[in-house]
Every structure is written in C-alpha cells, then in structure tokens.
C-alpha atoms as a PDB file:
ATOM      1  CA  UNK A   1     105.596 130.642 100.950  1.00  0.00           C
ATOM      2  CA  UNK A   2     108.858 133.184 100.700  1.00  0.00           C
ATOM      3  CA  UNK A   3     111.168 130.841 102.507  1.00  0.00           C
ATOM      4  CA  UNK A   4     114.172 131.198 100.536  1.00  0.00           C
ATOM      5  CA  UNK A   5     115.931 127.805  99.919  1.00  0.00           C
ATOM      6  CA  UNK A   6     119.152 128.627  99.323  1.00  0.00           C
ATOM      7  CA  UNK A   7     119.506 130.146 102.581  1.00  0.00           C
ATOM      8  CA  UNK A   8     117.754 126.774 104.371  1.00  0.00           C
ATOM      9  CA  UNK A   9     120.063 125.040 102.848  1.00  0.00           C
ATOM     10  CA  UNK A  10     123.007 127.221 103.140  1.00  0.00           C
ATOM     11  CA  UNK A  11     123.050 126.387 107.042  1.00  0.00           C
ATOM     12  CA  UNK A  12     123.962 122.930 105.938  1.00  0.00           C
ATOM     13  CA  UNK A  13     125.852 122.805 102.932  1.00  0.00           C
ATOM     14  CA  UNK A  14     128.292 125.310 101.296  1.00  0.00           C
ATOM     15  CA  UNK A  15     125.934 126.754  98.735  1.00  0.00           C
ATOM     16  CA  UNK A  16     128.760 126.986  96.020  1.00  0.00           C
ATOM     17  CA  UNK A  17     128.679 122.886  96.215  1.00  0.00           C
ATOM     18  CA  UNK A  18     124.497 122.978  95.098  1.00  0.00           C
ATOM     19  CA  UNK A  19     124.061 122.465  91.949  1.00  0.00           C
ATOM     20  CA  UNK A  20     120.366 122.313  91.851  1.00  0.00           C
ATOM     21  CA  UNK A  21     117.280 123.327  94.373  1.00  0.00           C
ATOM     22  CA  UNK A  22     113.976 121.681  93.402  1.00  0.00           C
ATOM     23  CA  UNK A  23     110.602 122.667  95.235  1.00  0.00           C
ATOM     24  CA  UNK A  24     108.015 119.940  95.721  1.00  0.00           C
ATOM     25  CA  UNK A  25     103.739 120.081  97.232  1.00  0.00           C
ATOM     26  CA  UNK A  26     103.133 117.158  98.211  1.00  0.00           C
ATOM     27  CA  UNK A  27      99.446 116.082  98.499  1.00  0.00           C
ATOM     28  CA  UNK A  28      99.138 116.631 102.206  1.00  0.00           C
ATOM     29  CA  UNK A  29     100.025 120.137 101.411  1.00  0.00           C
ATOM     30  CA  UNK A  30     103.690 119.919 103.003  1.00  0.00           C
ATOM     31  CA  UNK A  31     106.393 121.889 101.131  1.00  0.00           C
ATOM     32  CA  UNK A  32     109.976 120.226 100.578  1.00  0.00           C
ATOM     33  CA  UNK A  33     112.736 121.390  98.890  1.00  0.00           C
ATOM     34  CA  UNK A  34     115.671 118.855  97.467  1.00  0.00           C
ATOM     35  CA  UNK A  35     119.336 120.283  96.607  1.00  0.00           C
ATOM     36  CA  UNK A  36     121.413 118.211  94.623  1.00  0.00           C
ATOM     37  CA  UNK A  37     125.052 118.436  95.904  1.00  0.00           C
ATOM     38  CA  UNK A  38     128.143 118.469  92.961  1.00  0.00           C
ATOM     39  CA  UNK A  39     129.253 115.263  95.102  1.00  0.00           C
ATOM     40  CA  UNK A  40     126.280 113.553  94.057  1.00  0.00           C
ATOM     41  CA  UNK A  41     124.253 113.974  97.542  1.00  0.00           C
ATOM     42  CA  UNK A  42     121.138 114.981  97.533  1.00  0.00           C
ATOM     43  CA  UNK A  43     119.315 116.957 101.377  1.00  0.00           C
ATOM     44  CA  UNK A  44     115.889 117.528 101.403  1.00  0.00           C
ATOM     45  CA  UNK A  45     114.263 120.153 104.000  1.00  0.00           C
ATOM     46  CA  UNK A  46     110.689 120.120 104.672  1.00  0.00           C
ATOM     47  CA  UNK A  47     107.978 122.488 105.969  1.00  0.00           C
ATOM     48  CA  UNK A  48     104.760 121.444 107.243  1.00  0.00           C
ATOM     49  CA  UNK A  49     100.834 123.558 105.499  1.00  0.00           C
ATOM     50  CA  UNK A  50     101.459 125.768 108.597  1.00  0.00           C
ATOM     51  CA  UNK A  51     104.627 126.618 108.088  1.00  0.00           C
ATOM     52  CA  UNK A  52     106.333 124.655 110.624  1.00  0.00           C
ATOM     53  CA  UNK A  53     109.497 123.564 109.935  1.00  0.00           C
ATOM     54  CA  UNK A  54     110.238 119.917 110.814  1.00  0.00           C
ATOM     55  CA  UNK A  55     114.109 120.576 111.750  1.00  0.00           C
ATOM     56  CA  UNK A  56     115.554 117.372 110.132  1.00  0.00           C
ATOM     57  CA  UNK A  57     117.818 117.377 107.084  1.00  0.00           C
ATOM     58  CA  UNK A  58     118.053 114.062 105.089  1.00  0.00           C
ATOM     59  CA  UNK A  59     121.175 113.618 103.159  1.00  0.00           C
ATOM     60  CA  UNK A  60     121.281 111.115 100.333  1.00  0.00           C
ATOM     61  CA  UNK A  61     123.935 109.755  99.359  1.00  0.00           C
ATOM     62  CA  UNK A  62     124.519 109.346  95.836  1.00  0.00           C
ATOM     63  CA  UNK A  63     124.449 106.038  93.919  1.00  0.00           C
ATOM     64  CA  UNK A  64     125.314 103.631  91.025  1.00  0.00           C
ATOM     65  CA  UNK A  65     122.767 101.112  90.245  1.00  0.00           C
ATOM     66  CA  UNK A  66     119.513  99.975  90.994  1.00  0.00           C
ATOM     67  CA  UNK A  67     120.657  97.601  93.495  1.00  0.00           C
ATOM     68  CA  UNK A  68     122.185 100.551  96.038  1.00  0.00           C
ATOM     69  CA  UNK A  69     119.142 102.698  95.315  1.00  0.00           C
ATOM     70  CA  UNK A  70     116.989  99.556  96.416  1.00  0.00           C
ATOM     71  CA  UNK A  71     119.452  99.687  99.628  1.00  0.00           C
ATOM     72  CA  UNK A  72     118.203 103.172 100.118  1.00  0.00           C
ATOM     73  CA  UNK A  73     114.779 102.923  99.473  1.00  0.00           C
ATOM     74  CA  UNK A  74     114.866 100.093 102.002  1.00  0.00           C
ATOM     75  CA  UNK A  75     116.546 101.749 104.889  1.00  0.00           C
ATOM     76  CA  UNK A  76     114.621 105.188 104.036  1.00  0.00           C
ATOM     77  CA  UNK A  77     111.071 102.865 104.714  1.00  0.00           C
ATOM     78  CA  UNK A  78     112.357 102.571 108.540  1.00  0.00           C
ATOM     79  CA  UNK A  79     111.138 106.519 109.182  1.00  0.00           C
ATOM     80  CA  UNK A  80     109.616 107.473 105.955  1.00  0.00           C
ATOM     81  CA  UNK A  81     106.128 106.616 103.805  1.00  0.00           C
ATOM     82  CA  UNK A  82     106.359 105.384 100.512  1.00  0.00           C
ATOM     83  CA  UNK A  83     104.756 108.191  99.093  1.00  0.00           C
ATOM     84  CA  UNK A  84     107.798 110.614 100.911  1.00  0.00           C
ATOM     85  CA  UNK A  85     110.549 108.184  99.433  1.00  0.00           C
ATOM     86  CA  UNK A  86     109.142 108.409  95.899  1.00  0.00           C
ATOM     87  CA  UNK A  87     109.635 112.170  96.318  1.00  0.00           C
ATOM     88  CA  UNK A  88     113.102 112.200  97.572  1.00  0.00           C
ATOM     89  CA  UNK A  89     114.144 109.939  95.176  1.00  0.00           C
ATOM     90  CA  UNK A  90     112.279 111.235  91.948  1.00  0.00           C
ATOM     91  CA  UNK A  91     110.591 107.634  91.451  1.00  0.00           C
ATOM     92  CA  UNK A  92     106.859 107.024  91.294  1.00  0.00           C
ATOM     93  CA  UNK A  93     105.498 105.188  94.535  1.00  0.00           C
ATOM     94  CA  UNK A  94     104.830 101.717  92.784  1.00  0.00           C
ATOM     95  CA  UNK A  95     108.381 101.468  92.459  1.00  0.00           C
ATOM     96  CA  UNK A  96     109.130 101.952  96.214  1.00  0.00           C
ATOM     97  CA  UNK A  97     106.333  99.618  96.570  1.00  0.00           C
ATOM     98  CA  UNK A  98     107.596  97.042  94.465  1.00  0.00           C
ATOM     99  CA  UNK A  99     111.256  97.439  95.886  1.00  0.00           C
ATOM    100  CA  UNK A 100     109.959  96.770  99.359  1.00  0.00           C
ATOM    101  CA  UNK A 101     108.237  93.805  98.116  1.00  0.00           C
ATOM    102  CA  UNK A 102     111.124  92.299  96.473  1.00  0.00           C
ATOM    103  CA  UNK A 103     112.843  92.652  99.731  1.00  0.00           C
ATOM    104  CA  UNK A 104     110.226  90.863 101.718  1.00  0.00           C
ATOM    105  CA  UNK A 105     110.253  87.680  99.684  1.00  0.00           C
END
C-alpha cells in the first residue's frame, strides 16, 4: 500500500498536533492506521484488502482510568467487533471481552 498517512490524516487533524502514526493488518487483511493526538485523542482511518477506503474517522478521546476506558470499550461495541476495539485501543480482545461481560452482569 503507498497511502501516505500523514496526509489521510492531515484532512482531519492539524498534523503538527500528531504525535504518533501507527499502521496495523488486521487478520481480515484490512489496513488501519491510528494517530495519537498531543491532546491525548487518538483517530483511526481504515482501508479495506481492496483498497477501499471506508470514509469514517473515529476519534478517541483520551482517558484516565480503567473505569472510562471500560466506558469506551462499551459504547465502541454498539458499531464495532471486539476484535476492531482491541486494535483501537492497544488491548488484547479477552479484555474487551471481559469488559463487556462485566457490564452485562
């Protein structure tokens, strides 16, 4: 792929405010990038094995403890697969799992 991230991204955020761009291939073959904001946020911009680019761009907001990134993970499960939250978040999928669970009981 020869996308160049910085420039997806640059559409959305000022690219002086990125302080990190992180490329991801996911099993089904999808490509994502994540940028991590200096505010804390973190947008994520995917692109399907075919190169088609889903136009959506997911921003994160940044958080404190465990109990607002279970808040996230929760609200994130309304459009998103476990396996896609794990990567957005840079947690393993058990945990998603196990933070949905918790909030079912």
């Amino acid at each position: 792929m020869s996308e160049n991230w910085l420039q997806v991204f640059n559409n959305a955020i000022n690219p002086n405010n990125i302080i990190s761009i992180k490329q991801c291939i996911k099993k089904t073959g999808e490509i994502f990038a994540k940028a991590t904001t200096k505010d804390g946020k973190t947008l994520i911009k995917s692109l399907s094995p075919l190169d088609v680019e889903k136009n959506m761009l997911i921003e994160i907001p940044s958080y404190a403890s465990k109990l607002e990134r279970n808040k996230i993970i929760q609200e994130l499960s309304k459009n998103f697969t476990q396996d896609d939250i794990a990567d957005m978040l840079d947690i393993s999928q058990s945990t998603v799992s196990n933070v949905l669970k918790s909030f079912k009981k």
